[in-house]
N, C-alpha and C. Protein backbone atom coordinates (compact mmCIF):
# COMPACT_ATOMS: atom_id res chain seq x y z
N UNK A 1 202.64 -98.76 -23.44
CA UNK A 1 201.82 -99.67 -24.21
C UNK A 1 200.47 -99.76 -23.52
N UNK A 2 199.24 -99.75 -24.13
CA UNK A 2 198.00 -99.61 -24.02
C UNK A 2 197.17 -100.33 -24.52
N UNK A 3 195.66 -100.52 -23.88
CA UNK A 3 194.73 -100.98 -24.80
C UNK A 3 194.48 -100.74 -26.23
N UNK A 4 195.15 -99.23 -26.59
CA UNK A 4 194.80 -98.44 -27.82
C UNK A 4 196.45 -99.12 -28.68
N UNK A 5 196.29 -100.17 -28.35
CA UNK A 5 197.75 -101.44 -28.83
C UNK A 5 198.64 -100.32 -29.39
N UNK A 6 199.05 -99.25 -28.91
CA UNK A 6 200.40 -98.42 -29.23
C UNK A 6 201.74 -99.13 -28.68
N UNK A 7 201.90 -100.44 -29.05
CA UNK A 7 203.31 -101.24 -28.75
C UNK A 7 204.30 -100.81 -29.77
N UNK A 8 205.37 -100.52 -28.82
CA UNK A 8 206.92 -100.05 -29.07
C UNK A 8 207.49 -100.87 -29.36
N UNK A 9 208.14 -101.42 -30.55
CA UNK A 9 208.96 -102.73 -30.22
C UNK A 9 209.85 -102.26 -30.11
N UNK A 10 210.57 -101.66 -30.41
CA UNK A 10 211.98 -100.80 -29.56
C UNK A 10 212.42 -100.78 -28.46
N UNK A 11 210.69 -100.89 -27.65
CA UNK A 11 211.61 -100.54 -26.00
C UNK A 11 211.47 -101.79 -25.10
N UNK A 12 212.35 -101.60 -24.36
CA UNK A 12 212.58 -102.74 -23.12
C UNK A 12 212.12 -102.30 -22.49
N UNK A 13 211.67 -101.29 -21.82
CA UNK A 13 211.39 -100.62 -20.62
C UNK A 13 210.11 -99.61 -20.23
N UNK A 14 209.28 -100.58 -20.13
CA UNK A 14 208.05 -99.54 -20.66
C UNK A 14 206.58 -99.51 -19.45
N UNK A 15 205.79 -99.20 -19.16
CA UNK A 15 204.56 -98.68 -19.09
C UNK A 15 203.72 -99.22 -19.46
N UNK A 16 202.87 -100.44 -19.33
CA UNK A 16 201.62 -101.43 -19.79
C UNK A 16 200.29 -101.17 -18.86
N UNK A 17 199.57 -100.36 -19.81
CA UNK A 17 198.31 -99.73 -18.98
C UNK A 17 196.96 -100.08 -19.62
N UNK A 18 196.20 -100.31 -18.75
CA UNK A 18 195.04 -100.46 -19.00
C UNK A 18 193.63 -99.84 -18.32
N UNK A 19 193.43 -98.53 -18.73
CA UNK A 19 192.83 -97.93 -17.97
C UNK A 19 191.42 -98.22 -17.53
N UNK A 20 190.71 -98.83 -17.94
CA UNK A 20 189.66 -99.86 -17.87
C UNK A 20 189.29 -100.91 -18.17
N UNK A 21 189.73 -102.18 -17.42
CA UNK A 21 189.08 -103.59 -18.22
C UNK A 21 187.87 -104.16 -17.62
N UNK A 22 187.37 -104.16 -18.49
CA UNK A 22 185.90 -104.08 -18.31
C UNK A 22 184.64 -102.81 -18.45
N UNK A 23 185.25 -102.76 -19.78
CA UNK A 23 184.47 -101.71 -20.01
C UNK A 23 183.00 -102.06 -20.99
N UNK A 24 182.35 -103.53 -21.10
CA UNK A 24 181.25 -104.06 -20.87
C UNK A 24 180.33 -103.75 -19.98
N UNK A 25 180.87 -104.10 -18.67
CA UNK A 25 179.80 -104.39 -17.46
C UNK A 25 180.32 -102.79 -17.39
N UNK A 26 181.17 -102.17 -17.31
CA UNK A 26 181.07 -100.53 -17.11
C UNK A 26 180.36 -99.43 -17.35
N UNK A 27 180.10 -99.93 -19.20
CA UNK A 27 179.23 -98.93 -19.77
C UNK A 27 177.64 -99.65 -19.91
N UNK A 28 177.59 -100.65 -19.02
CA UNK A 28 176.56 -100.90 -18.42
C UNK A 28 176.00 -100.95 -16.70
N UNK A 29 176.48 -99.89 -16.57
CA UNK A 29 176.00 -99.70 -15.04
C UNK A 29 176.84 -100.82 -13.83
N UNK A 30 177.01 -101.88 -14.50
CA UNK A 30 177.90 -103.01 -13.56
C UNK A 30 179.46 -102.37 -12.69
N UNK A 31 179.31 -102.90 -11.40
CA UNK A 31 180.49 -102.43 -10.57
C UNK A 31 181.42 -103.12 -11.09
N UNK A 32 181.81 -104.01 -11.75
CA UNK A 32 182.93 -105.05 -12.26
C UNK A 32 184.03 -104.41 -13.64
N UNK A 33 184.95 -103.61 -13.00
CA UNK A 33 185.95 -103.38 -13.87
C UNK A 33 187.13 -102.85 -13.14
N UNK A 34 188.02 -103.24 -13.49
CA UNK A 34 189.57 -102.81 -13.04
C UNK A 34 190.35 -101.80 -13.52
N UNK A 35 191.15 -101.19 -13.50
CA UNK A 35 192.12 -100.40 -13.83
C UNK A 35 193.65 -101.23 -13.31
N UNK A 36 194.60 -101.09 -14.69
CA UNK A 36 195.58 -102.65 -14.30
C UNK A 36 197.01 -101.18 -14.90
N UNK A 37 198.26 -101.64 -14.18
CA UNK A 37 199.40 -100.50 -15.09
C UNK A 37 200.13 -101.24 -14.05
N UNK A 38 201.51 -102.04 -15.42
CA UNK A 38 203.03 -102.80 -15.16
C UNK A 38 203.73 -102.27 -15.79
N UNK A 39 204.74 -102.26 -14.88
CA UNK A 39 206.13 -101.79 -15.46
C UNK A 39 206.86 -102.85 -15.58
N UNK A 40 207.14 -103.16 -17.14
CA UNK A 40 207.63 -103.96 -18.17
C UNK A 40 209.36 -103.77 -18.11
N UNK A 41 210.35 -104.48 -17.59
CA UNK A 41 211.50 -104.29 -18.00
C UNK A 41 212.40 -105.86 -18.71
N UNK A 42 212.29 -105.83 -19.93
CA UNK A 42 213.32 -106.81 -20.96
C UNK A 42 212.38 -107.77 -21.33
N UNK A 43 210.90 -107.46 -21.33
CA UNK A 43 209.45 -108.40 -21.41
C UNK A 43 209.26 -108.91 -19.82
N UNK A 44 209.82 -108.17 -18.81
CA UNK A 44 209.64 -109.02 -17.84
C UNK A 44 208.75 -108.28 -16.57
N UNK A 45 207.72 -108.36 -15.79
CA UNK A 45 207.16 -107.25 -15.01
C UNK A 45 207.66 -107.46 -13.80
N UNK A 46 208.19 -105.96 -13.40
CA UNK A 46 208.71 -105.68 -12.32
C UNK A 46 207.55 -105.48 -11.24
N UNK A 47 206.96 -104.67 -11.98
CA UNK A 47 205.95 -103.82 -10.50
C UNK A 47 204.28 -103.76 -11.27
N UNK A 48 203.41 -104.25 -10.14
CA UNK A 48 202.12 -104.80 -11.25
C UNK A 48 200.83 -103.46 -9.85
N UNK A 49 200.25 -103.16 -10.46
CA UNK A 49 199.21 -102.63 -9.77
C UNK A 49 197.86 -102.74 -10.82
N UNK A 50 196.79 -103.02 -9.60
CA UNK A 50 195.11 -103.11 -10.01
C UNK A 50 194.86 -102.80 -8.94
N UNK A 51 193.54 -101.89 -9.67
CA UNK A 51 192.64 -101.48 -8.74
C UNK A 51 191.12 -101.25 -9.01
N UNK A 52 190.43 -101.75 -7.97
CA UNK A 52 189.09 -101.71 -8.19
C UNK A 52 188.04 -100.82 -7.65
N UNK A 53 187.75 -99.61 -8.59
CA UNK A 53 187.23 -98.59 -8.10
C UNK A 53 185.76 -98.76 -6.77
N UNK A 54 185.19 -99.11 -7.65
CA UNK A 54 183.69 -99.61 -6.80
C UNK A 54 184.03 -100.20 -5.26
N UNK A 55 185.18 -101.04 -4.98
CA UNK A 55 185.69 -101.60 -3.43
C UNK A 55 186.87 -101.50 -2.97
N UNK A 56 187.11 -99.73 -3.87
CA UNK A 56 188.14 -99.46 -3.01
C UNK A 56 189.68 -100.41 -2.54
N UNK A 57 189.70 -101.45 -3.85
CA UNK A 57 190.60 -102.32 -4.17
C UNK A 57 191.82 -102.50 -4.32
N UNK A 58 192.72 -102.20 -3.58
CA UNK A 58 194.21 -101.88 -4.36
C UNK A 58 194.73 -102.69 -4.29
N UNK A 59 195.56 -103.24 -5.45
CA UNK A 59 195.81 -104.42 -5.39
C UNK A 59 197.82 -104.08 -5.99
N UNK A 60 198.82 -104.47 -5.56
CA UNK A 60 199.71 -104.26 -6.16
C UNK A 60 200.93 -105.16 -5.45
N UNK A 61 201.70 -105.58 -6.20
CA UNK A 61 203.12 -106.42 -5.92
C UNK A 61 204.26 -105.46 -6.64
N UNK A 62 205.18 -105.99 -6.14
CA UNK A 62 206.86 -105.44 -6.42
C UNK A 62 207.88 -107.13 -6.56
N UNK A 63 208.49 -107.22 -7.59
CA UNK A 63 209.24 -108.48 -8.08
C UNK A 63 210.18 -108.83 -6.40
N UNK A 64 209.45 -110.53 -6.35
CA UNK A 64 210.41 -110.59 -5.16
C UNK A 64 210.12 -110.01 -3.61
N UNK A 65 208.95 -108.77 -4.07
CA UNK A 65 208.50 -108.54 -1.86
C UNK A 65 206.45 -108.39 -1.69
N UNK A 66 206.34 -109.97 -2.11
CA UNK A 66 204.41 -110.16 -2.19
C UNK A 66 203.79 -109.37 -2.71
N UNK A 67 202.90 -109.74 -2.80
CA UNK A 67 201.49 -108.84 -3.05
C UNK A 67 200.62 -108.80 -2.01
N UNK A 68 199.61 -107.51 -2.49
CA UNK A 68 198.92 -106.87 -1.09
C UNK A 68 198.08 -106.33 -1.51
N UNK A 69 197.08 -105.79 -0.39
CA UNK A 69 195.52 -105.74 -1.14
C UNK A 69 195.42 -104.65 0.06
N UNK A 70 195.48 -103.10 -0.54
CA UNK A 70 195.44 -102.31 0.51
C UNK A 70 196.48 -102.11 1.89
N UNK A 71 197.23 -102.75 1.16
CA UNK A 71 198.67 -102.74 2.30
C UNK A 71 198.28 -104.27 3.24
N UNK A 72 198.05 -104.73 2.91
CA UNK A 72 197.59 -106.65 3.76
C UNK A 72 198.37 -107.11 2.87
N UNK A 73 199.37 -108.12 3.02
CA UNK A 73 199.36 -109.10 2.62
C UNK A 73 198.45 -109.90 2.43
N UNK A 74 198.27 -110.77 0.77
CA UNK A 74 197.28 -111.39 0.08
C UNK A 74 197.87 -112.85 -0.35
N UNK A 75 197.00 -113.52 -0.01
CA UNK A 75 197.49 -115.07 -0.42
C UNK A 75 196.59 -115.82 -1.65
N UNK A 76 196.87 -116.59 -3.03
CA UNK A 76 196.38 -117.29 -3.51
C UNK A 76 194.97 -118.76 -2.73
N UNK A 77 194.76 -119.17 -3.04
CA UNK A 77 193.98 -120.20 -2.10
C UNK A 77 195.28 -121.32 -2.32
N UNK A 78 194.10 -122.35 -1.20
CA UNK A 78 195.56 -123.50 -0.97
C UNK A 78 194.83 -124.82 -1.77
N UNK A 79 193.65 -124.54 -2.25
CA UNK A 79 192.72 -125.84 -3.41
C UNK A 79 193.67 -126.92 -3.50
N UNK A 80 193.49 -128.21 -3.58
CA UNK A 80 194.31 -128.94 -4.39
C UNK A 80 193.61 -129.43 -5.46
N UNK A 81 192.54 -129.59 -5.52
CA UNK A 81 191.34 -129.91 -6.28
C UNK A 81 190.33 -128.98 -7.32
N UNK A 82 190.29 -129.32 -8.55
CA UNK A 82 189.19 -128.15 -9.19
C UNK A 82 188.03 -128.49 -8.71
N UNK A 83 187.38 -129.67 -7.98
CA UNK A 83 186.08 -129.97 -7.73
C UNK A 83 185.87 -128.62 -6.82
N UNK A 84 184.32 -127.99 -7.51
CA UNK A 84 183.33 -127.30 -6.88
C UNK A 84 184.47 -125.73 -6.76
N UNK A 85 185.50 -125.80 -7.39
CA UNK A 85 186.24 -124.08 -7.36
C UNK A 85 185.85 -123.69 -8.38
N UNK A 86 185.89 -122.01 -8.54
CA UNK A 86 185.58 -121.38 -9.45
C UNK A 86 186.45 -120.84 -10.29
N UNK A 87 186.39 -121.23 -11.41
CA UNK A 87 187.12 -120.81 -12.32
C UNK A 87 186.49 -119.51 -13.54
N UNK A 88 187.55 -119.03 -13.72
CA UNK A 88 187.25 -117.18 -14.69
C UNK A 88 187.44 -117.89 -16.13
N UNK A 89 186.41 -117.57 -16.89
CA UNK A 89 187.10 -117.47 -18.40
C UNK A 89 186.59 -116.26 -19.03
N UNK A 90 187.82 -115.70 -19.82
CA UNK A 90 187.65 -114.82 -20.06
C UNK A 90 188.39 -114.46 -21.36
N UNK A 91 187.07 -113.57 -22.31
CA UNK A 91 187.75 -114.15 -23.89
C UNK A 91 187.23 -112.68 -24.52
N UNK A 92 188.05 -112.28 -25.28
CA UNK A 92 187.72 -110.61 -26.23
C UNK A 92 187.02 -111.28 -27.42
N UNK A 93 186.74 -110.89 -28.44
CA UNK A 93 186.36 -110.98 -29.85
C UNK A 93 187.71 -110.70 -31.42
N UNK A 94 187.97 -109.39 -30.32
CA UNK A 94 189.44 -109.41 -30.95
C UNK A 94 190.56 -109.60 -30.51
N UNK A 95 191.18 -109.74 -31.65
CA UNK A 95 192.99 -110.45 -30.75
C UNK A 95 192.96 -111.30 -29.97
N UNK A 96 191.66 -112.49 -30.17
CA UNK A 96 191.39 -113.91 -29.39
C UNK A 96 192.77 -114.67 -30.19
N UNK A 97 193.41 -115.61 -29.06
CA UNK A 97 194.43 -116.26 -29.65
C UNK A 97 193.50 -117.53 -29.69
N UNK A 98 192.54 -118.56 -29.34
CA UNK A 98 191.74 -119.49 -29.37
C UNK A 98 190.75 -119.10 -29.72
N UNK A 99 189.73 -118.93 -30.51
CA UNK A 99 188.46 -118.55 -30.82
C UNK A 99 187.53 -119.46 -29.98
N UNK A 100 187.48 -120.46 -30.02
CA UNK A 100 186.70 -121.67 -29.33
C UNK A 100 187.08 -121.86 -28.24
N UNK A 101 188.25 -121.44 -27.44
CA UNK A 101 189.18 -121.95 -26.14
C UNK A 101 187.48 -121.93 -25.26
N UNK A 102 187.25 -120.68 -24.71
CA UNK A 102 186.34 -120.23 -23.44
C UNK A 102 185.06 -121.18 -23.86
N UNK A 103 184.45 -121.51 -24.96
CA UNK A 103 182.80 -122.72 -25.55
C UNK A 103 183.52 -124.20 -25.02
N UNK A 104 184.74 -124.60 -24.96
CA UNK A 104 185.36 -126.14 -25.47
C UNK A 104 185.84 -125.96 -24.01
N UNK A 105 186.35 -125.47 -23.07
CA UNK A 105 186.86 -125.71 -21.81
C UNK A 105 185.42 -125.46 -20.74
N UNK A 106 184.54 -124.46 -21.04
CA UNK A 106 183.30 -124.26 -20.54
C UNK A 106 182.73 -125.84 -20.14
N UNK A 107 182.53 -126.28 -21.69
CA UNK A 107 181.76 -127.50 -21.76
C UNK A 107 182.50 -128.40 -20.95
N UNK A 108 183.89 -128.85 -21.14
CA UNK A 108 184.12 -129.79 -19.98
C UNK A 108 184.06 -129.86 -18.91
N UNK A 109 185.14 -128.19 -18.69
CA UNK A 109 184.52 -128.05 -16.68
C UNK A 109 182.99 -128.42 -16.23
N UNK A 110 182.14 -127.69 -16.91
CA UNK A 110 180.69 -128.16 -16.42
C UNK A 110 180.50 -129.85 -16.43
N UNK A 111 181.04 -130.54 -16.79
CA UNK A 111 180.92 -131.85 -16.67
C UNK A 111 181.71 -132.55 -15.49
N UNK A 112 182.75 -131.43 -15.21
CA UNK A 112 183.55 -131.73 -13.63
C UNK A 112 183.54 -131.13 -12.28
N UNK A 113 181.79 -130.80 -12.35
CA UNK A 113 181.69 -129.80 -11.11
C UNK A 113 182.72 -128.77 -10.66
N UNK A 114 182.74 -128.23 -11.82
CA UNK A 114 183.76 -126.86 -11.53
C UNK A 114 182.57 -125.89 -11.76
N UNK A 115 182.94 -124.77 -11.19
CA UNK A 115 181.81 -123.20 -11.04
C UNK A 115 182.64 -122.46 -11.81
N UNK A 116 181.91 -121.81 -13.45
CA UNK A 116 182.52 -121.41 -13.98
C UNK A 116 181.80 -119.66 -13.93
N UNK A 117 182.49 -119.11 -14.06
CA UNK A 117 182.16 -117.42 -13.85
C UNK A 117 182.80 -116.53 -15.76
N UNK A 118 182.48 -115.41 -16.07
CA UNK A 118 182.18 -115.31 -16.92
C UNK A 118 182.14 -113.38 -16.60
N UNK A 119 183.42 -112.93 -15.92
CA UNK A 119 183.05 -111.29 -15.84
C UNK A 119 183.04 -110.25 -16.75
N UNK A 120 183.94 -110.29 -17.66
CA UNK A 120 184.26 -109.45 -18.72
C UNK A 120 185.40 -108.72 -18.37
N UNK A 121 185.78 -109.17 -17.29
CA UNK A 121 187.10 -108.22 -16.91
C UNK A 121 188.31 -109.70 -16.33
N UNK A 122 189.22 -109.50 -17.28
CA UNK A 122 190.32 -110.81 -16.76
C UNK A 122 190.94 -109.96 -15.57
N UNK A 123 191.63 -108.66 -15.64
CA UNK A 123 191.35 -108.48 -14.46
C UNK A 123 191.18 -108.21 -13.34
N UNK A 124 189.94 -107.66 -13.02
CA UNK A 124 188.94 -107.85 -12.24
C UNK A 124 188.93 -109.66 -11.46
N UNK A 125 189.32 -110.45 -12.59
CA UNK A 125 188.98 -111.48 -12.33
C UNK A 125 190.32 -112.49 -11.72
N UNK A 126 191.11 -111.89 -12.42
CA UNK A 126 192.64 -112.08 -11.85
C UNK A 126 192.88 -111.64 -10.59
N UNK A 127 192.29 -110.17 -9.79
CA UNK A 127 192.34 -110.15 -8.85
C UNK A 127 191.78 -111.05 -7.52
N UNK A 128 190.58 -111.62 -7.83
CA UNK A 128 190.19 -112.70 -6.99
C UNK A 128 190.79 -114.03 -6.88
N UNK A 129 191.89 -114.02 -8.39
CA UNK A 129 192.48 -115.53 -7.93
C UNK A 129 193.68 -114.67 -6.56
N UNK A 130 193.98 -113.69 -7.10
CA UNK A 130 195.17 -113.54 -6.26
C UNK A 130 194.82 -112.95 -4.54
N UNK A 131 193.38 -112.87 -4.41
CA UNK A 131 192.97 -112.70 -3.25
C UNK A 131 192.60 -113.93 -2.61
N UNK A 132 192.59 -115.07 -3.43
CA UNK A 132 192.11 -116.35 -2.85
C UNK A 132 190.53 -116.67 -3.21
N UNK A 133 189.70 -115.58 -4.11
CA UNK A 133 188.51 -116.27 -4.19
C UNK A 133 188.35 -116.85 -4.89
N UNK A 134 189.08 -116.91 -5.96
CA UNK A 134 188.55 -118.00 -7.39
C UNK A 134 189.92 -118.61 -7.76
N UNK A 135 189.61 -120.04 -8.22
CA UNK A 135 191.58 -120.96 -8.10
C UNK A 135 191.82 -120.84 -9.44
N UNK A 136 191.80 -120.25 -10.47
CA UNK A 136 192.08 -120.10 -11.38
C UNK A 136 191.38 -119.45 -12.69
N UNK A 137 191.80 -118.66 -13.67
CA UNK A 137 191.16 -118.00 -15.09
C UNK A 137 191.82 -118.30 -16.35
N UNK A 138 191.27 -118.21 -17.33
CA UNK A 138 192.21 -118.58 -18.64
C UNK A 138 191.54 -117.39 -19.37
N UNK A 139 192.22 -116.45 -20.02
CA UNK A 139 191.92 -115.59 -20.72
C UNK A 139 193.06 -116.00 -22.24
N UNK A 140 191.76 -115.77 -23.29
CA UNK A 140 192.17 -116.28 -24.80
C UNK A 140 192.67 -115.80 -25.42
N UNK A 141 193.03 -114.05 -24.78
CA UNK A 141 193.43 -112.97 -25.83
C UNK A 141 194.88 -112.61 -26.29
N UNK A 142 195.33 -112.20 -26.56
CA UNK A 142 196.61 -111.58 -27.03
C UNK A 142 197.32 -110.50 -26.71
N UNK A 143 196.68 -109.62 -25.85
CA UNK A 143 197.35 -108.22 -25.72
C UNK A 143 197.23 -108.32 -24.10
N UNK A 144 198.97 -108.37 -24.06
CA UNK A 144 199.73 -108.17 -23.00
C UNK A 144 199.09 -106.87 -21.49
N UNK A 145 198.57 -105.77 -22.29
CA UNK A 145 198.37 -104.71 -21.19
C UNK A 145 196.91 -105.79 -20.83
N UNK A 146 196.10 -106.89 -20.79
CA UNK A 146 195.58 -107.21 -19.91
C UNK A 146 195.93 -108.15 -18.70
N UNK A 147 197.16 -108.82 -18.89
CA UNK A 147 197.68 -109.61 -18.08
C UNK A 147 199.00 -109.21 -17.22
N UNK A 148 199.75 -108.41 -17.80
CA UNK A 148 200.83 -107.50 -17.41
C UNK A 148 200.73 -107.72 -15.75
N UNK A 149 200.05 -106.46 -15.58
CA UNK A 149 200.47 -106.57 -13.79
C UNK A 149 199.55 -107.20 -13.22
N UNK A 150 198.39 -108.11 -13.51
CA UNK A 150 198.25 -109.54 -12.83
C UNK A 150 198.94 -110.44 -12.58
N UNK A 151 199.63 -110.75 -13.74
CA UNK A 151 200.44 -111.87 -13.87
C UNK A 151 201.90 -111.40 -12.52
N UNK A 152 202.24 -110.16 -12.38
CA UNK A 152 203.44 -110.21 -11.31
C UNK A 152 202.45 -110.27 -9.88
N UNK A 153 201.02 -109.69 -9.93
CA UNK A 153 200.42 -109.85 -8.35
C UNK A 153 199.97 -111.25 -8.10
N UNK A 154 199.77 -111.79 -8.85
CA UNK A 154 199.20 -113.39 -8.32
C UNK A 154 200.17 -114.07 -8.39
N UNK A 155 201.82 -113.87 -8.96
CA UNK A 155 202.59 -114.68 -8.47
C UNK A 155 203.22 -114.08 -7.32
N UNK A 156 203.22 -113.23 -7.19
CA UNK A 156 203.63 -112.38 -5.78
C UNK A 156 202.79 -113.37 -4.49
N UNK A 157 201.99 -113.95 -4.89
CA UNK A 157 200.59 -113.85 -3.86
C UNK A 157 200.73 -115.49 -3.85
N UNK A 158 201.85 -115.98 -4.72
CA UNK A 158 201.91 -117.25 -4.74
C UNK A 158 201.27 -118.49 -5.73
N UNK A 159 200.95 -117.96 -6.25
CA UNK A 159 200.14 -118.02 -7.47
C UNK A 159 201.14 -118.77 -8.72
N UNK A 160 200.15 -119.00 -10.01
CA UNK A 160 201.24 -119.23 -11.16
C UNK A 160 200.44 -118.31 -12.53
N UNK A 161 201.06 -117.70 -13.67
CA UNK A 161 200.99 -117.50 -14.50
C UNK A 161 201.82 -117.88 -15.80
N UNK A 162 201.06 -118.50 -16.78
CA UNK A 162 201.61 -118.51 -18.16
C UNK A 162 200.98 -118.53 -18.99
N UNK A 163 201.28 -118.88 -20.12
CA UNK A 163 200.67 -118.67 -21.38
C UNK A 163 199.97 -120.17 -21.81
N UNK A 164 199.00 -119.89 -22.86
CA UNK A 164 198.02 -120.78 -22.80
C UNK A 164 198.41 -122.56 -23.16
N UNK A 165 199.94 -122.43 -23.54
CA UNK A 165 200.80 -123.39 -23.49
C UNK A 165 201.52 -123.98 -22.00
N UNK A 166 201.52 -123.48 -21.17
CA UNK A 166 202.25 -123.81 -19.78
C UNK A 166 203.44 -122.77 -19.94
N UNK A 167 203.66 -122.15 -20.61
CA UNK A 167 204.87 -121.53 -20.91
C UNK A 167 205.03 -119.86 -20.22
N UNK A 168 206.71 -119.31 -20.13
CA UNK A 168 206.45 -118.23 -19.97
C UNK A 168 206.56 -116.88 -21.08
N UNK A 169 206.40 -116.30 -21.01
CA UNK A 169 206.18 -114.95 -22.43
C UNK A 169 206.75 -113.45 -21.68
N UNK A 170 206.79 -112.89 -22.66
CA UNK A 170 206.80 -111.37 -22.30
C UNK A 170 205.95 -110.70 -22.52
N UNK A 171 206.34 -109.82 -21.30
CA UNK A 171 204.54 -109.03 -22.02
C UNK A 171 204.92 -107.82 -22.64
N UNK A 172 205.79 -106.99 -23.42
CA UNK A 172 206.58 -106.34 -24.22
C UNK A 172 205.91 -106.51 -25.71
N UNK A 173 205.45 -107.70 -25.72
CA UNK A 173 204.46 -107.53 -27.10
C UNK A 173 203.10 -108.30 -26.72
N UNK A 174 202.98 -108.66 -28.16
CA UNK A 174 201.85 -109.54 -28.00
C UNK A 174 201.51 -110.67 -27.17
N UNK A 175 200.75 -111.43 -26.71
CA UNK A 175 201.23 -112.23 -25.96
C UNK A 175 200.18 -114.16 -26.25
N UNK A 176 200.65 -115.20 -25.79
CA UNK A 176 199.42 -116.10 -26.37
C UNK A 176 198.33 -116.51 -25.10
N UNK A 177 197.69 -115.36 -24.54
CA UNK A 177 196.72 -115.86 -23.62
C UNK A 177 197.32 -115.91 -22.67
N UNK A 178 196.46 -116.50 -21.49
CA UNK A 178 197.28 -116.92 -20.24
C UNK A 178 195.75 -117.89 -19.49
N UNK A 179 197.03 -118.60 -18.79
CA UNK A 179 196.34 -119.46 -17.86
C UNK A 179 196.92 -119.11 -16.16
N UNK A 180 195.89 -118.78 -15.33
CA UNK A 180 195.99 -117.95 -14.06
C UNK A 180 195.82 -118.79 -13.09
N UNK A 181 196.82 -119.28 -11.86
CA UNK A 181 196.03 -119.90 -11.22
C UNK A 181 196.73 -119.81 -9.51
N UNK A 182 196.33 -120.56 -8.69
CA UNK A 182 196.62 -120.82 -7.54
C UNK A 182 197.84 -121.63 -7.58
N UNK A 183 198.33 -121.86 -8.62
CA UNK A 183 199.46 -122.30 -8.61
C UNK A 183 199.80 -124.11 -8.44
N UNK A 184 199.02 -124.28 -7.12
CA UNK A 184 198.37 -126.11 -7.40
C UNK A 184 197.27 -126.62 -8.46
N UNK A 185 196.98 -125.93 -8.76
CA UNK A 185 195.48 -126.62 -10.37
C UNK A 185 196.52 -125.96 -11.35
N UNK A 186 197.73 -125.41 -11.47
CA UNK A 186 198.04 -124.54 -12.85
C UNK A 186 197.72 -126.12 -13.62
N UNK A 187 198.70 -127.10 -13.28
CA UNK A 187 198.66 -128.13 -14.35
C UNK A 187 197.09 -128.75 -14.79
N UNK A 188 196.17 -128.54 -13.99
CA UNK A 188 195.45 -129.36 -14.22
C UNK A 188 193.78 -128.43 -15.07
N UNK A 189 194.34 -127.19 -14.37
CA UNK A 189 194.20 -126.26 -15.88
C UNK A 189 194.26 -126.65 -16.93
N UNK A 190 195.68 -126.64 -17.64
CA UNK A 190 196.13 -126.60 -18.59
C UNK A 190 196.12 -128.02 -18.98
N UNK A 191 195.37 -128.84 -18.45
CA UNK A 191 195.13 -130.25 -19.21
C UNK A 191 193.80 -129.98 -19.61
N UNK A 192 193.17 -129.11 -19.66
CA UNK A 192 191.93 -128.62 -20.54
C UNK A 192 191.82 -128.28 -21.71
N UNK A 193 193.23 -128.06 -21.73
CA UNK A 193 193.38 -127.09 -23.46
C UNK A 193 194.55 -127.45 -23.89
N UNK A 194 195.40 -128.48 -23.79
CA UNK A 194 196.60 -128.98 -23.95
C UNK A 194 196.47 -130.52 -24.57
């Protein structure tokens, strides 16, 4: 299963690739894009890898033994607070499951001294929660090959992932968004859009 949305519903056991996200800032000269590929077994990801060409980035977990960034062990941040952290939003045009989510959560964070960022790559951008630089992202979209093997490295890394409900999903199909985080703000995330 791919960006080019060739989803199997047949299979349990599959291949969720994304050979460039961020192909905005890409085919504009910008260093900011990822290459993301999970292996999907019963909607559930076993084994998640990203990598970021431009810094030599490797980013990958296995269900159950961390995540790691070039063979290091990688930790989420320890925030307890959204004051002054940076948060990712990150929203397609198509297969947006919120059309308004990323304008209506924008506007409040900016009213709660939160630092909001804006890459074009969830992620690209997923990888920094799970390296510890940014405490959380909400991406609006629907298709699973962008969250796939983020969603197993930032919980590897200690982290939380779900769907734009608090909930968990498979990524075997479609999916409703996700909310990314350090795992202490997940809730307070999701009192943005809840």
């Amino acid at each position: 299963m791919g960006e080019e949305e060739n989803y199997e519903k047949s299979k349990n056991d599959l291949w969720v690739l994304d050979p460039i996200d961020g192909t905005i800032p890409f085919s504009h000269g910008l260093p900011i894009c990822a290459f993301s590929l999970a292996r999907v077994r019963e909607g559930e990801v076993i084994l998640g890898v990203a990598y970021d060409p431009f810094s030599d980035r490797l980013l990958f977990a296995q269900k159950n033994q961390g995540a790691f960034l070039n063979n290091q062990r990688i930790f989420v941040s320890k925030a307890t607070s959204l004051e002054r952290q940076v948060v990712g939003i990150e929203t397609w045009s198509k297969g947006t499951y919120y059309t308004n989510l990323p304008f209506s959560v924008a506007d409040e964070m900016s009213k709660k001294d939160i630092i909001i960022i804006h890459l074009c790559s969830i992620v690209y951008t997923a990888m920094l929660v799970a390296i510890g630089e940014v405490a959380g992202a909400y991406f609006a979209g629907n298709t699973a090959h962008d969250i796939a093997a983020v969603k197993l490295i930032v919980e590897e890394a200690g982290g939380k992932v779900t769907d734009l409900f608090g909930n968990g999903q498979s990524y075997s199909k479609p999916i409703k968004g996700a909310v990314i985080s350090n795992g202490n703000l997940h809730d307070s995330l999701l009192a943005f859009i809840l």
